[in-house]
C-alpha atoms as a PDB file:
ATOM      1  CA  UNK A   1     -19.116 -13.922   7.099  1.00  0.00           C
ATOM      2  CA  UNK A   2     -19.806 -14.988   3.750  1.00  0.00           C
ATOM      3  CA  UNK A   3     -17.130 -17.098   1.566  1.00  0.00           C
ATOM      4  CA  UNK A   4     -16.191 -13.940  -0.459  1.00  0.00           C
ATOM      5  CA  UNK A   5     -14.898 -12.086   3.009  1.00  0.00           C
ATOM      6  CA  UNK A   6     -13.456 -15.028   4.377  1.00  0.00           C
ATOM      7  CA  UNK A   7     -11.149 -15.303   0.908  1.00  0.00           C
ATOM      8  CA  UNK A   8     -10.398 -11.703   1.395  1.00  0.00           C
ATOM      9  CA  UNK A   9      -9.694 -11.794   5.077  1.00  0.00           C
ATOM     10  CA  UNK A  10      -7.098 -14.797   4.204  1.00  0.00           C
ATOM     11  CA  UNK A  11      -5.421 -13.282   0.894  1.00  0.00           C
ATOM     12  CA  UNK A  12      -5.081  -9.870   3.832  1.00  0.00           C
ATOM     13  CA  UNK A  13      -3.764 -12.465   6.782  1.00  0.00           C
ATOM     14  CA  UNK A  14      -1.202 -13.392   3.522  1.00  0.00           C
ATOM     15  CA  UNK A  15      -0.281 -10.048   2.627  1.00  0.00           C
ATOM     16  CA  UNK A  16       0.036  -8.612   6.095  1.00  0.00           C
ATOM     17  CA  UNK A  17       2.973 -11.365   6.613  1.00  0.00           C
ATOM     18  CA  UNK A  18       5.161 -10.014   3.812  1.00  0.00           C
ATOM     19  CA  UNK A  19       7.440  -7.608   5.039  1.00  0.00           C
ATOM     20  CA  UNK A  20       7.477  -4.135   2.549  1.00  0.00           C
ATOM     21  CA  UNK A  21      10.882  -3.920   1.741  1.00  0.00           C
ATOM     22  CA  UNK A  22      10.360  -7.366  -0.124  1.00  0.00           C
ATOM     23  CA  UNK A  23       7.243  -6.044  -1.548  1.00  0.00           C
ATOM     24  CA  UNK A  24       9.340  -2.493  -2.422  1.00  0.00           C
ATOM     25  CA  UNK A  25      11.813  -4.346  -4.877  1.00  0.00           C
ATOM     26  CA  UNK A  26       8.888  -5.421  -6.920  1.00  0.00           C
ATOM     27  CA  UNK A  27       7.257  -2.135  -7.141  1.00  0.00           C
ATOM     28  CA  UNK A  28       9.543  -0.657 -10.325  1.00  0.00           C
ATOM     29  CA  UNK A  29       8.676  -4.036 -11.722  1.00  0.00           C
ATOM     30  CA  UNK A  30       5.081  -3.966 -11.585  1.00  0.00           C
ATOM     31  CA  UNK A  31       5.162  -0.365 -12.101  1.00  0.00           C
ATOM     32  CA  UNK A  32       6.072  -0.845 -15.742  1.00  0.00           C
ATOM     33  CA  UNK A  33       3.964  -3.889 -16.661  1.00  0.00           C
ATOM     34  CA  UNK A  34       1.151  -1.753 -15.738  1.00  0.00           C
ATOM     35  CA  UNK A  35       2.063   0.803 -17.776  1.00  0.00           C
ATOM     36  CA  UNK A  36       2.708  -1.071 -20.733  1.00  0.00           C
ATOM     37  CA  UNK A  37      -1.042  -2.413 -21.419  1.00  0.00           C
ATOM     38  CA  UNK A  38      -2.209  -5.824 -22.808  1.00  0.00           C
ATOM     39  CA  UNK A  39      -5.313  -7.342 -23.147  1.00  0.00           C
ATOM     40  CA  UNK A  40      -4.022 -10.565 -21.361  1.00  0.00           C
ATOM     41  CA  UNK A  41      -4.881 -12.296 -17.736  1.00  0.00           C
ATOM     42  CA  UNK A  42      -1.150 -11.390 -16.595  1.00  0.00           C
ATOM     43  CA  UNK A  43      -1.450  -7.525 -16.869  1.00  0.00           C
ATOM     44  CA  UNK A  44      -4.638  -8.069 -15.177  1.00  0.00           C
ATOM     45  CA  UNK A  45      -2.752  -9.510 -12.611  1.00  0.00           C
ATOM     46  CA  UNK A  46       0.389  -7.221 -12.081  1.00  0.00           C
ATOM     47  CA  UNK A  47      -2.282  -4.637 -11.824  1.00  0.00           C
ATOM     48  CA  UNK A  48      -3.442  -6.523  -8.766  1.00  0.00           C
ATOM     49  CA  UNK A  49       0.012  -7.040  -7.755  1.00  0.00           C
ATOM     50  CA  UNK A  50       0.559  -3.476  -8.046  1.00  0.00           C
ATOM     51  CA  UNK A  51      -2.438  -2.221  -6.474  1.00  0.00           C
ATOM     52  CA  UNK A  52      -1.526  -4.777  -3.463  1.00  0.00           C
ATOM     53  CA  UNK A  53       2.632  -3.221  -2.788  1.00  0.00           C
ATOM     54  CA  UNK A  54       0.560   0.407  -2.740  1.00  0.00           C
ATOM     55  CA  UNK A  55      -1.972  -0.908  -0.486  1.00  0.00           C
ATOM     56  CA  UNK A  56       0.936  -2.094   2.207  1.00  0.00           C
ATOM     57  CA  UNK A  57       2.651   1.254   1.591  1.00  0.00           C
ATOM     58  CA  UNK A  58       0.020   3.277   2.000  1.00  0.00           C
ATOM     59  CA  UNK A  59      -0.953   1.372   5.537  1.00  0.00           C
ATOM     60  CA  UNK A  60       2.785   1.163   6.707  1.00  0.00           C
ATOM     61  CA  UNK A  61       2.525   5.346   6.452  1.00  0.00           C
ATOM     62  CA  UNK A  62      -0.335   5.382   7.771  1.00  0.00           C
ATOM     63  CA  UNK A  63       0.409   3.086  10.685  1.00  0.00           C
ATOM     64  CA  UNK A  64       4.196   4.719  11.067  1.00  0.00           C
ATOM     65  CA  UNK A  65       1.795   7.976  11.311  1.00  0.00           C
ATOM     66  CA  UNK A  66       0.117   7.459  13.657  1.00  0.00           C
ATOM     67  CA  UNK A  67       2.262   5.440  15.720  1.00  0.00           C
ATOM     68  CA  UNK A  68       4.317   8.278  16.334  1.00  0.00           C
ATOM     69  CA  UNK A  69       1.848  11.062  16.567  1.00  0.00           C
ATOM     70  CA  UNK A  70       0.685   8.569  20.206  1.00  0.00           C
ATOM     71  CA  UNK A  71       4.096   8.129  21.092  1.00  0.00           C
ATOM     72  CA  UNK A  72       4.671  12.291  20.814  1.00  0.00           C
ATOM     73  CA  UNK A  73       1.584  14.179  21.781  1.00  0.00           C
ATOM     74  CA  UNK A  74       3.414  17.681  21.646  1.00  0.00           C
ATOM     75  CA  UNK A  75       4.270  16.794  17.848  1.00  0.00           C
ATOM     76  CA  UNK A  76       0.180  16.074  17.817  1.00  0.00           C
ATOM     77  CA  UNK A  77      -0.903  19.795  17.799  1.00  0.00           C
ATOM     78  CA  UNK A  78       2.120  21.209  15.798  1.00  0.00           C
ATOM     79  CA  UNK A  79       1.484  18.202  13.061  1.00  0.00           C
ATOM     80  CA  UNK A  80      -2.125  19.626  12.879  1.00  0.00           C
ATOM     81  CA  UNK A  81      -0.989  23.372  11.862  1.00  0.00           C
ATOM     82  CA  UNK A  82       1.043  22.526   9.560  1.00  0.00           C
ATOM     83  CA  UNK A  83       0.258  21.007   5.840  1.00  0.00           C
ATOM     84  CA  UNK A  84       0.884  17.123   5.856  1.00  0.00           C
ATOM     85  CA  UNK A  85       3.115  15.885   3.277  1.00  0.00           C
ATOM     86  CA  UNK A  86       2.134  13.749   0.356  1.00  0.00           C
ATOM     87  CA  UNK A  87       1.654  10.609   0.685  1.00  0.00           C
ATOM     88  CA  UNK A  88       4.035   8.321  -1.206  1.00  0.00           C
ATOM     89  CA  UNK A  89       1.982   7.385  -3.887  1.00  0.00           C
ATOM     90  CA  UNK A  90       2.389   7.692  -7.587  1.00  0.00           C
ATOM     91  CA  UNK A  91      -0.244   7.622 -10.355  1.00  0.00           C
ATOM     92  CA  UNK A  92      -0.059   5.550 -13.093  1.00  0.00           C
ATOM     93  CA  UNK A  93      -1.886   6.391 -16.528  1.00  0.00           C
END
């Protein structure tokens, strides 16, 4: 591994040890700095930030997911036939 992946692997160990809830009250936060642009290093960086709270929501449903589709195999096939719900992300323009 090269010393790009090993940064990356440790900013993920970092990230995977905040809990989302924490990472949830910054989202309306973050939400709006990214919306309101500037040509500056720190909306550079609450896009980051942003991008990083989606990230761990977007795994947490996907992990929740699945986790209970194994622990259910009957809800398996009938979670198949029917349309999946959107996932809880929002775009931002």
């Amino acid at each position: 591994m090269n010393n790009l992946e090993n940064s990356l692997n440790k900013i993920a160990e970092h990230i995977l040890h905040i809990d989302e809830a924490s990472l949830a009250s910054l989202w309306e936060k973050y939400r709006t700095k990214v919306e309101d642009f500037s040509n500056t290093k720190e909306w550079e960086k609450a896009v980051i930030i942003f991008s990083i709270i989606n990230a761990v929501r977007a795994k947490n449903a996907i992990f929740n997911q699945q986790t209970l589709n194994n622990n259910n195999p009957s809800q398996q096939k009938t979670s198949q036939k029917t349309p999946k719900e959107k996932p809880y992300l929002k775009l931002v323009k």
